[in-house]
C-alpha atoms as a PDB file:
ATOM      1  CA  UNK A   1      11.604 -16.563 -26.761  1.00  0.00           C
ATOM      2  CA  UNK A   2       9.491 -13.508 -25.843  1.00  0.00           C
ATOM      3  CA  UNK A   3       6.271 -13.378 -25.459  1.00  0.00           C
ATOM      4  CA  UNK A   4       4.054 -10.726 -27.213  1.00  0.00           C
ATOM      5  CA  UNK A   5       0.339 -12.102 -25.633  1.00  0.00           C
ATOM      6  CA  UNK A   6      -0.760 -14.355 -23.551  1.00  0.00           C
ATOM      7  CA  UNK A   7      -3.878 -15.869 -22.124  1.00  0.00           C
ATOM      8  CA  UNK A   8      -3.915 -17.774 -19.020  1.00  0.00           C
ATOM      9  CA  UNK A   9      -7.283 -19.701 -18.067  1.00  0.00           C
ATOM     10  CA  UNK A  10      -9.458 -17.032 -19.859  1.00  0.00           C
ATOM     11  CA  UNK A  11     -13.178 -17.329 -19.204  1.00  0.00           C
ATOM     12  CA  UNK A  12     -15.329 -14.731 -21.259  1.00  0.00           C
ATOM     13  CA  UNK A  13     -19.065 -14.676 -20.682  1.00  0.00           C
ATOM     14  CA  UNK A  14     -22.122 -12.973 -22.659  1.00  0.00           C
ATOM     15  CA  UNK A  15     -25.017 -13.581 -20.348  1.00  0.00           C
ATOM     16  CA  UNK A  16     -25.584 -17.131 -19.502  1.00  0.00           C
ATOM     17  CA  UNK A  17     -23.116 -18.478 -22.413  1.00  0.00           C
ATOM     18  CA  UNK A  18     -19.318 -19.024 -21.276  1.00  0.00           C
ATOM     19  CA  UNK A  19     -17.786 -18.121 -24.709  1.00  0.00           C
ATOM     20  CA  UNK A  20     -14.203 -19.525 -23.749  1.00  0.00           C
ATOM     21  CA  UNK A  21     -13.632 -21.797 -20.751  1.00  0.00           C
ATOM     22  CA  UNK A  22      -9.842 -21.534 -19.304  1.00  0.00           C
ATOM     23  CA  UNK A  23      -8.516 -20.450 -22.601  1.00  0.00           C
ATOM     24  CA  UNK A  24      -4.742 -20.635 -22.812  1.00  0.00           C
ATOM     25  CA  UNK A  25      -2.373 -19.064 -25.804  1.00  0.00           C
ATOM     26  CA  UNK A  26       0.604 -18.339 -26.092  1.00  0.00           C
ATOM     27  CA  UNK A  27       2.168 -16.194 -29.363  1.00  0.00           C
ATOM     28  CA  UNK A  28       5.624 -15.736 -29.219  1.00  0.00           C
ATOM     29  CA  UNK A  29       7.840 -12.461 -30.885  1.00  0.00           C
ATOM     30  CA  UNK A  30       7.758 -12.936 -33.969  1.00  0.00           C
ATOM     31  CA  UNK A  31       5.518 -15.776 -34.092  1.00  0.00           C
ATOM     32  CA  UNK A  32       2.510 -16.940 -36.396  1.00  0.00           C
ATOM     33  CA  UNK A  33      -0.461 -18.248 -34.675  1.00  0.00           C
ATOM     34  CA  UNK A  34      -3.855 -19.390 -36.269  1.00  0.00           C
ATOM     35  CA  UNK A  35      -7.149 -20.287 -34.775  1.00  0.00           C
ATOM     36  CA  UNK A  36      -9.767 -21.585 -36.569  1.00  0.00           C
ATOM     37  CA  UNK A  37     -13.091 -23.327 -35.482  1.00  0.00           C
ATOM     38  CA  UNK A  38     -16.792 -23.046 -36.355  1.00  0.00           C
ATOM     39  CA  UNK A  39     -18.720 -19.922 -36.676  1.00  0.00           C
ATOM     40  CA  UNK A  40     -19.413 -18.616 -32.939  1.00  0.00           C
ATOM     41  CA  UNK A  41     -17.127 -20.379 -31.257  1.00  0.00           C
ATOM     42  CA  UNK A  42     -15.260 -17.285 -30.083  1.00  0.00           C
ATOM     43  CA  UNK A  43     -12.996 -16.351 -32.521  1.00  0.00           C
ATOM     44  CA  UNK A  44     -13.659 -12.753 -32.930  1.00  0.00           C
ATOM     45  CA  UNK A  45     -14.028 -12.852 -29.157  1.00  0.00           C
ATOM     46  CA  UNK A  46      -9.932 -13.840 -28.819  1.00  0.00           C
ATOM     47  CA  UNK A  47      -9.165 -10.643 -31.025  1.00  0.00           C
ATOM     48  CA  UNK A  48     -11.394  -8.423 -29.080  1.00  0.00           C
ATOM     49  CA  UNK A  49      -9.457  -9.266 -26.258  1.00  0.00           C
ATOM     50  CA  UNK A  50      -6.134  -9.398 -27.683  1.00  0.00           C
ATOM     51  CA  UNK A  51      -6.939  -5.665 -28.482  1.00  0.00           C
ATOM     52  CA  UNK A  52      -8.688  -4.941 -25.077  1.00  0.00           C
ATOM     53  CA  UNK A  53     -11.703  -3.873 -26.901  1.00  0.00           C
ATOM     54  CA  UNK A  54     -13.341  -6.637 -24.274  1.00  0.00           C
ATOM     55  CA  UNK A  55     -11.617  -7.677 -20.791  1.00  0.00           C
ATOM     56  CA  UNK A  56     -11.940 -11.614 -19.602  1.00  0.00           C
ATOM     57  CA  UNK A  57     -13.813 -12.258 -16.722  1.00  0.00           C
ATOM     58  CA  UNK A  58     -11.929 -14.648 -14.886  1.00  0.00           C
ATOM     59  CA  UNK A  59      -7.774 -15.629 -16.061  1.00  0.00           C
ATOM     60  CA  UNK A  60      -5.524 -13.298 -17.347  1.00  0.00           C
ATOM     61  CA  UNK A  61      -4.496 -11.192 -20.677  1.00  0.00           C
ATOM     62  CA  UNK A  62      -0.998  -9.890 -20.858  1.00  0.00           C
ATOM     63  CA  UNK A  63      -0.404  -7.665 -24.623  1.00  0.00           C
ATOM     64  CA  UNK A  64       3.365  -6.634 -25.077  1.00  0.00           C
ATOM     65  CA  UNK A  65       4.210  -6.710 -21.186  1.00  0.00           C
ATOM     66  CA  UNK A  66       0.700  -5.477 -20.044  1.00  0.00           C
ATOM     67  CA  UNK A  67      -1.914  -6.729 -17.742  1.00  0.00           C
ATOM     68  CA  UNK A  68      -5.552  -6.618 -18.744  1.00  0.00           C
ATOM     69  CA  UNK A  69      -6.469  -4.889 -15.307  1.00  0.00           C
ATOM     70  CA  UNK A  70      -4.063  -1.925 -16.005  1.00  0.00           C
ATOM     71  CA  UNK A  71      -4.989  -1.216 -19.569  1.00  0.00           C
ATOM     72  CA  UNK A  72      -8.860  -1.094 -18.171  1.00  0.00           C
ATOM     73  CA  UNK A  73      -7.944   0.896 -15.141  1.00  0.00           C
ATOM     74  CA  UNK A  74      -5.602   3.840 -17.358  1.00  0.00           C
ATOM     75  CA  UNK A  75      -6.733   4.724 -20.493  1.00  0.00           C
ATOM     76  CA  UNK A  76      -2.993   6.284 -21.475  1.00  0.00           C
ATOM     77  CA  UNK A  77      -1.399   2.435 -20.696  1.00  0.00           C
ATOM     78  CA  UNK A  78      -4.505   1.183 -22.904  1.00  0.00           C
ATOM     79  CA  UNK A  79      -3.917   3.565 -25.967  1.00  0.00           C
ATOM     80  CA  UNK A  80      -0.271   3.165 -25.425  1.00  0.00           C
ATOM     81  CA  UNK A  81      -1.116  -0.755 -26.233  1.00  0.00           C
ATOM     82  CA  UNK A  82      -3.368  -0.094 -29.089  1.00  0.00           C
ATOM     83  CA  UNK A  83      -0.835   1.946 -30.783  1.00  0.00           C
ATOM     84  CA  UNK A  84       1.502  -1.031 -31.154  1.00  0.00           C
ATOM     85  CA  UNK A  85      -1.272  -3.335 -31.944  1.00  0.00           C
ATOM     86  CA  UNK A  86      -2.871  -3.327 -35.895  1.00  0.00           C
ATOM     87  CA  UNK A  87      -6.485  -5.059 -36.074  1.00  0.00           C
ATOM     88  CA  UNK A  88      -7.907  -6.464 -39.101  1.00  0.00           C
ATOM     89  CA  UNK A  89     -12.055  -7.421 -39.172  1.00  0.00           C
ATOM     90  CA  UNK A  90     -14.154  -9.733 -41.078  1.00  0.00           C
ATOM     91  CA  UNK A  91     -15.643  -6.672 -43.167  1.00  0.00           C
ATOM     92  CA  UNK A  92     -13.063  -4.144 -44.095  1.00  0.00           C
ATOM     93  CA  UNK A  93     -13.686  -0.779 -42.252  1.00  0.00           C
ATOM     94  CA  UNK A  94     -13.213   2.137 -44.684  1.00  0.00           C
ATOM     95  CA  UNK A  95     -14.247   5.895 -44.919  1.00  0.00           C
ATOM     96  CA  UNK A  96     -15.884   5.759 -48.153  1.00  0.00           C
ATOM     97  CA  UNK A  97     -15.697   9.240 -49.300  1.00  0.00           C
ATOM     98  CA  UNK A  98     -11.852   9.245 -48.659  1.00  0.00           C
ATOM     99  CA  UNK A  99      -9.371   7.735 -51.366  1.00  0.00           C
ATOM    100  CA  UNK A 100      -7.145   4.742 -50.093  1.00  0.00           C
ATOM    101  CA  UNK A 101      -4.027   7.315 -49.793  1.00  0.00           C
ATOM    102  CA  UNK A 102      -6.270   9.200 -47.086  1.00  0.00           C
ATOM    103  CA  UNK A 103      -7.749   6.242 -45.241  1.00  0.00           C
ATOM    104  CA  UNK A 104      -4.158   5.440 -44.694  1.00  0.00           C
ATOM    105  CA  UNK A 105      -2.984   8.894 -43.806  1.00  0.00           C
ATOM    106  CA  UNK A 106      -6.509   9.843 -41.326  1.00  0.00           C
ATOM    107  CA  UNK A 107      -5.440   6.833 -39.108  1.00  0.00           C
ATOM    108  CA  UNK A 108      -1.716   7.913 -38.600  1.00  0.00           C
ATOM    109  CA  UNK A 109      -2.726  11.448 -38.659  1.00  0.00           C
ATOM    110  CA  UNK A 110      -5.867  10.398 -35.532  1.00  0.00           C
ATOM    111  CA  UNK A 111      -2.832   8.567 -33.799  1.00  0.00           C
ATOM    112  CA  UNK A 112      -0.568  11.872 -33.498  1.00  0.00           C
ATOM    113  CA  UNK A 113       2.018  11.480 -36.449  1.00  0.00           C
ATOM    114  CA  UNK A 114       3.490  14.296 -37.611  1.00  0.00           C
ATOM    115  CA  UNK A 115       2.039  15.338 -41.184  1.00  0.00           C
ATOM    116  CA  UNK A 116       5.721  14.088 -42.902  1.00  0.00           C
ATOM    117  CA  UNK A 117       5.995  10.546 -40.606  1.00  0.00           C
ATOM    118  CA  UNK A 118       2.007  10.133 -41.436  1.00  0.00           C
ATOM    119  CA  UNK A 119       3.047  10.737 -45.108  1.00  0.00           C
ATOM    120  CA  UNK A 120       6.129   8.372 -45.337  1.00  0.00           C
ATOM    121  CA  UNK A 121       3.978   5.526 -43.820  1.00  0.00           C
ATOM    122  CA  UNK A 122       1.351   5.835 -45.786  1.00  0.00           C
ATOM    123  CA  UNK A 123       2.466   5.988 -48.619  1.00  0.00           C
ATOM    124  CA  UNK A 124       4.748   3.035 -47.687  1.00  0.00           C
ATOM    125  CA  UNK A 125       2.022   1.066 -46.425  1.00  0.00           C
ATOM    126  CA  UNK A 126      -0.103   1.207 -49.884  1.00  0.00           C
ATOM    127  CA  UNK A 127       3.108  -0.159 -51.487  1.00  0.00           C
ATOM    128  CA  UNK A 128       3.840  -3.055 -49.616  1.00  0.00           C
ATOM    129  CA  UNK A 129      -0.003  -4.197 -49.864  1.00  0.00           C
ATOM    130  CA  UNK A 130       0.004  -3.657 -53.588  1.00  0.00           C
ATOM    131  CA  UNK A 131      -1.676  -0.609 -54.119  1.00  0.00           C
ATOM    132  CA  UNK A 132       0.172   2.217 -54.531  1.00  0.00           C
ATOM    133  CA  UNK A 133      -1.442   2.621 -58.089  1.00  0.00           C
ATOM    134  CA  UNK A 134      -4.545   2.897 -56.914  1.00  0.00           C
ATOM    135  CA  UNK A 135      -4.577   5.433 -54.151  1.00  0.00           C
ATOM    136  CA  UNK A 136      -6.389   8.103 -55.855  1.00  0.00           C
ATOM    137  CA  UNK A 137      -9.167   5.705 -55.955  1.00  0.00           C
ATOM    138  CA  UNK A 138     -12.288   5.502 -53.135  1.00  0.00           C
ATOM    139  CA  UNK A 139     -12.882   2.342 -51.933  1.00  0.00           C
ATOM    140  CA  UNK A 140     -16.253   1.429 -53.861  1.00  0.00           C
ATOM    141  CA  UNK A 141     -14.401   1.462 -56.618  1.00  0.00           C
ATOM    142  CA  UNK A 142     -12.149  -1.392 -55.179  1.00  0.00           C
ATOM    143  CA  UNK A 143     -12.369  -5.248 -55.972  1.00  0.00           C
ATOM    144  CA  UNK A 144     -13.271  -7.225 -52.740  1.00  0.00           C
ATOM    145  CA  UNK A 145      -9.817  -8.166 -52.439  1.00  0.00           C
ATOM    146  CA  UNK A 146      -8.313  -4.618 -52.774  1.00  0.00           C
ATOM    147  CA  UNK A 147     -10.617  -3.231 -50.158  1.00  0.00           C
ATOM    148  CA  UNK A 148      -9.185  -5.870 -47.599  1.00  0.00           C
ATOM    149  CA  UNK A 149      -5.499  -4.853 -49.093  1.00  0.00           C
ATOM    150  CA  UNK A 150      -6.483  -1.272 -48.048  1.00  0.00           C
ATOM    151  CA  UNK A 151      -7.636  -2.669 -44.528  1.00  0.00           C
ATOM    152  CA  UNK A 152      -3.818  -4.463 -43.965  1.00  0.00           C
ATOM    153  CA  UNK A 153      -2.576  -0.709 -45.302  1.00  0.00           C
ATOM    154  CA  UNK A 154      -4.482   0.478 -42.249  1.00  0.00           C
ATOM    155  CA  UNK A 155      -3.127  -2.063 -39.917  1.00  0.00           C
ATOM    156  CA  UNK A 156       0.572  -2.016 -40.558  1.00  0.00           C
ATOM    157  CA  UNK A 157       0.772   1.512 -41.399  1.00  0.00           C
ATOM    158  CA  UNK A 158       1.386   2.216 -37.996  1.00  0.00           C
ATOM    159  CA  UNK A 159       4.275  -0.222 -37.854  1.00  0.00           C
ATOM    160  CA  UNK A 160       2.801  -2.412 -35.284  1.00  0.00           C
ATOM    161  CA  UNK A 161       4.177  -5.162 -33.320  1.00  0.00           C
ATOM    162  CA  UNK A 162       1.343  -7.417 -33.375  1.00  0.00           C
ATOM    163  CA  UNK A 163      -1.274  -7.807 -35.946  1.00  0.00           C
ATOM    164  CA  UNK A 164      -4.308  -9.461 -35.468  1.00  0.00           C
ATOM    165  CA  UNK A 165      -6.619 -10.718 -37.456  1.00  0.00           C
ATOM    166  CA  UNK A 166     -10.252 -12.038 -37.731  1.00  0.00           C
ATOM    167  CA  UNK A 167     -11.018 -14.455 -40.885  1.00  0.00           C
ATOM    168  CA  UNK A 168      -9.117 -11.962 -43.154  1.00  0.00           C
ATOM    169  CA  UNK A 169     -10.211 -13.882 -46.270  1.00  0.00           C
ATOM    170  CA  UNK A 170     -13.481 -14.335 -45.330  1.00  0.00           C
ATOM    171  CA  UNK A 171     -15.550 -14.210 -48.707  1.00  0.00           C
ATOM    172  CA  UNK A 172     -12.788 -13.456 -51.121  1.00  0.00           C
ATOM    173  CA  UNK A 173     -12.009 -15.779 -54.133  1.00  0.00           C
ATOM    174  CA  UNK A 174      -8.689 -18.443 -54.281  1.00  0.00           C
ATOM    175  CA  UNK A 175      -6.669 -16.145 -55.719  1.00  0.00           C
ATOM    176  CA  UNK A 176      -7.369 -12.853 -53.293  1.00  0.00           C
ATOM    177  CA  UNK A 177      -7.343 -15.223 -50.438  1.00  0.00           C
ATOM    178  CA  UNK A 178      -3.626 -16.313 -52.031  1.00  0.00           C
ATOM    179  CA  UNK A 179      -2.637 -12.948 -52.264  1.00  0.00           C
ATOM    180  CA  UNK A 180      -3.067 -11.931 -48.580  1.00  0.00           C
ATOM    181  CA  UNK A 181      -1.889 -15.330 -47.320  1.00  0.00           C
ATOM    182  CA  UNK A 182       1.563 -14.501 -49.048  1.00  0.00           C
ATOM    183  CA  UNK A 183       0.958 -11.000 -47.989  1.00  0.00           C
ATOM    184  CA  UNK A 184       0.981 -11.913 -44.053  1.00  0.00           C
ATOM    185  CA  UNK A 185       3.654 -14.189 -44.330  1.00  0.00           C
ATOM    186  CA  UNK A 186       5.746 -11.061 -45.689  1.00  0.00           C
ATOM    187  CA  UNK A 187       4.355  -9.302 -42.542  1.00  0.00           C
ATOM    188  CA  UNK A 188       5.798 -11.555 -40.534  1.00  0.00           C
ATOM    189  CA  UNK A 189       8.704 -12.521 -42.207  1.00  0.00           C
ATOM    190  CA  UNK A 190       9.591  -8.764 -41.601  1.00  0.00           C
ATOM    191  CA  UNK A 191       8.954  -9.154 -37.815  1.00  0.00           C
ATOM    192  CA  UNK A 192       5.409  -8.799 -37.100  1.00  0.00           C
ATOM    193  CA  UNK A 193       3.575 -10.915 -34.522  1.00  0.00           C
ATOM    194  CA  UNK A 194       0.594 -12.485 -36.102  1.00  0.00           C
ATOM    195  CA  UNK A 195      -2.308 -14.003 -34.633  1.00  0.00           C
ATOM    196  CA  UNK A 196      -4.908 -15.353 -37.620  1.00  0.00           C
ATOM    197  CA  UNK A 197      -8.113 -16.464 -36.680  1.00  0.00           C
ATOM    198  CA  UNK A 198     -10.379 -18.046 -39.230  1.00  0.00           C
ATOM    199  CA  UNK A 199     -13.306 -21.068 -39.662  1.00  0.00           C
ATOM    200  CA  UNK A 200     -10.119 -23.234 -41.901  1.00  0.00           C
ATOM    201  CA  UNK A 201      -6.587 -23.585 -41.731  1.00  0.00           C
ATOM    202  CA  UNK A 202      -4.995 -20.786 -44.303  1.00  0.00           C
ATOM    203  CA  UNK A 203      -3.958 -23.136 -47.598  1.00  0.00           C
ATOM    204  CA  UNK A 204      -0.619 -21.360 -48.109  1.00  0.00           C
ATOM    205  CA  UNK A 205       0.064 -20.463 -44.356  1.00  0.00           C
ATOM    206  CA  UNK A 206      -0.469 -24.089 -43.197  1.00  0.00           C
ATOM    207  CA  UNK A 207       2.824 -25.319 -44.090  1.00  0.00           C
ATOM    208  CA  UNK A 208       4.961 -22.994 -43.392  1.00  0.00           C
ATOM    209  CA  UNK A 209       7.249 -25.129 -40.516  1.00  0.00           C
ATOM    210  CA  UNK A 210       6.890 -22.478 -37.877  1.00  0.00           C
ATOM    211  CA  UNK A 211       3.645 -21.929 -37.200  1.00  0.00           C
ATOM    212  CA  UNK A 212       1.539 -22.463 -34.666  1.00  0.00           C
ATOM    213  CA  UNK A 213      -2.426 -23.810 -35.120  1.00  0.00           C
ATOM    214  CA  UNK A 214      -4.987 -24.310 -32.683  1.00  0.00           C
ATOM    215  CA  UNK A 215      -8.039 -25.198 -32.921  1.00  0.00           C
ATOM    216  CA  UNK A 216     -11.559 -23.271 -30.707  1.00  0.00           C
ATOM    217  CA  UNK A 217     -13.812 -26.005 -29.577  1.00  0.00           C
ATOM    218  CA  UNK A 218     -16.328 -25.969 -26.779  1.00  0.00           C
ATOM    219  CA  UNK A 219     -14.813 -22.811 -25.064  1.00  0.00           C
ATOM    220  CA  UNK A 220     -11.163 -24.651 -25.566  1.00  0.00           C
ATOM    221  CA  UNK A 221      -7.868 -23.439 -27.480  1.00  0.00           C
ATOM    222  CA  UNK A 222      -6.560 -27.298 -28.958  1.00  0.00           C
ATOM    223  CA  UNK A 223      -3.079 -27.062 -29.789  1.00  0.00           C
ATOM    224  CA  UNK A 224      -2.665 -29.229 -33.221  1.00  0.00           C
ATOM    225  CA  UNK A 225       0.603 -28.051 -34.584  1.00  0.00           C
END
């Protein structure tokens, strides 16, 4: 198997605190990977630098074939990356004063699509998340659970290889968090890496036979399935 991202004895520091201590993962093409542990135990830190939004400082990062020391050293290598890469936060990110169709579209449109590819996708992406009946619609005037639909939208829109993302249910109720557990597992089962971190094990995610869970204690990834 292939892998999409590694990390090899990754030490990240803020200050005097060593956030991860000779942190090694491993997610494979194709592959489903979730990390869960308390809150600020690093979590958001592993997605930062599966993104290279932050670089380790000591070990290595490899994303889809790259090193962490050429994406910080060329910024074409690094967007290169990013456009094959979807990121999902804790609190949805949204332009409020744009409906869901053009939250969609202004990310494709920022990453160079052409006006009809940007379209397709877009349009595309609303339907596989569920809410291609709703893209006239801002995002106040979403449910909590539709505004982190319209987040994924954003994410996969792009068609990326690997999505990541940080405690995606964070907040929501059983039967949003249900929804977007199925909804990843779709992702993936269409060929999308996934790497889930989160402070529990997803319910519905859990048992599906091929994926990987490790748990972020005390600076350390713990493999437990």
């Amino acid at each position: 198997m292939e892998a999409v991202l590694t990390f090899r004895g990754v030490v990240k520091r803020f200050r005097e605190r060593e956030v991860l201590k000779s942190a090694d993962l491993l997610l494979q093409k194709g592959g489903f990977t979730v990390v869960y542990g308390e809150v600020g135990v690093g979590k958001s830190t592993l997605i930062n630098l599966a993104h290279f939004q932050e670089f380790p400082d000591e070990g290595d990062v490899v994303v889809l074939g790259v090193h962490h020391e050429e994406a910080r050293k060329n910024a074409g290598v690094l967007q290169n990356v990013r456009r094959k890469v979807g990121v999902i936060k804790q609190v949805p990110v949204h332009l409020e004063d744009m409906t869901c169709y053009d939250n969609v579209y202004y990310v494709l449109e920022h990453l160079g699509y052409n006006r009809n590819v940007a379209k397709e996708r877009a349009e595309r992406a609303l339907e596989r998340v569920g809410l291609a009946d709703r893209k006239d619609a801002y995002p106040p005037e979403l449910s909590a659970g539709q505004r982190q639909k319209l987040a994924i939208a954003r994410a996969i829109a792009k068609e990326p290889l690997i999505l990541l993302a940080d405690d995606p249910t964070l907040g929501l109720d059983d039967r949003s968090s249900y929804e977007i557990e199925h909804l990843f597992m779709e992702i993936n089962d269409s060929g999308t890496s996934i790497l889930w971190t989160s402070n529990r094990v997803p319910t519905v995610i859990k048992d599906r036979g091929d994926v990987e869970i490790y748990q972020l204690r005390e600076g350390k990834l713990h493999r437990i399935k």
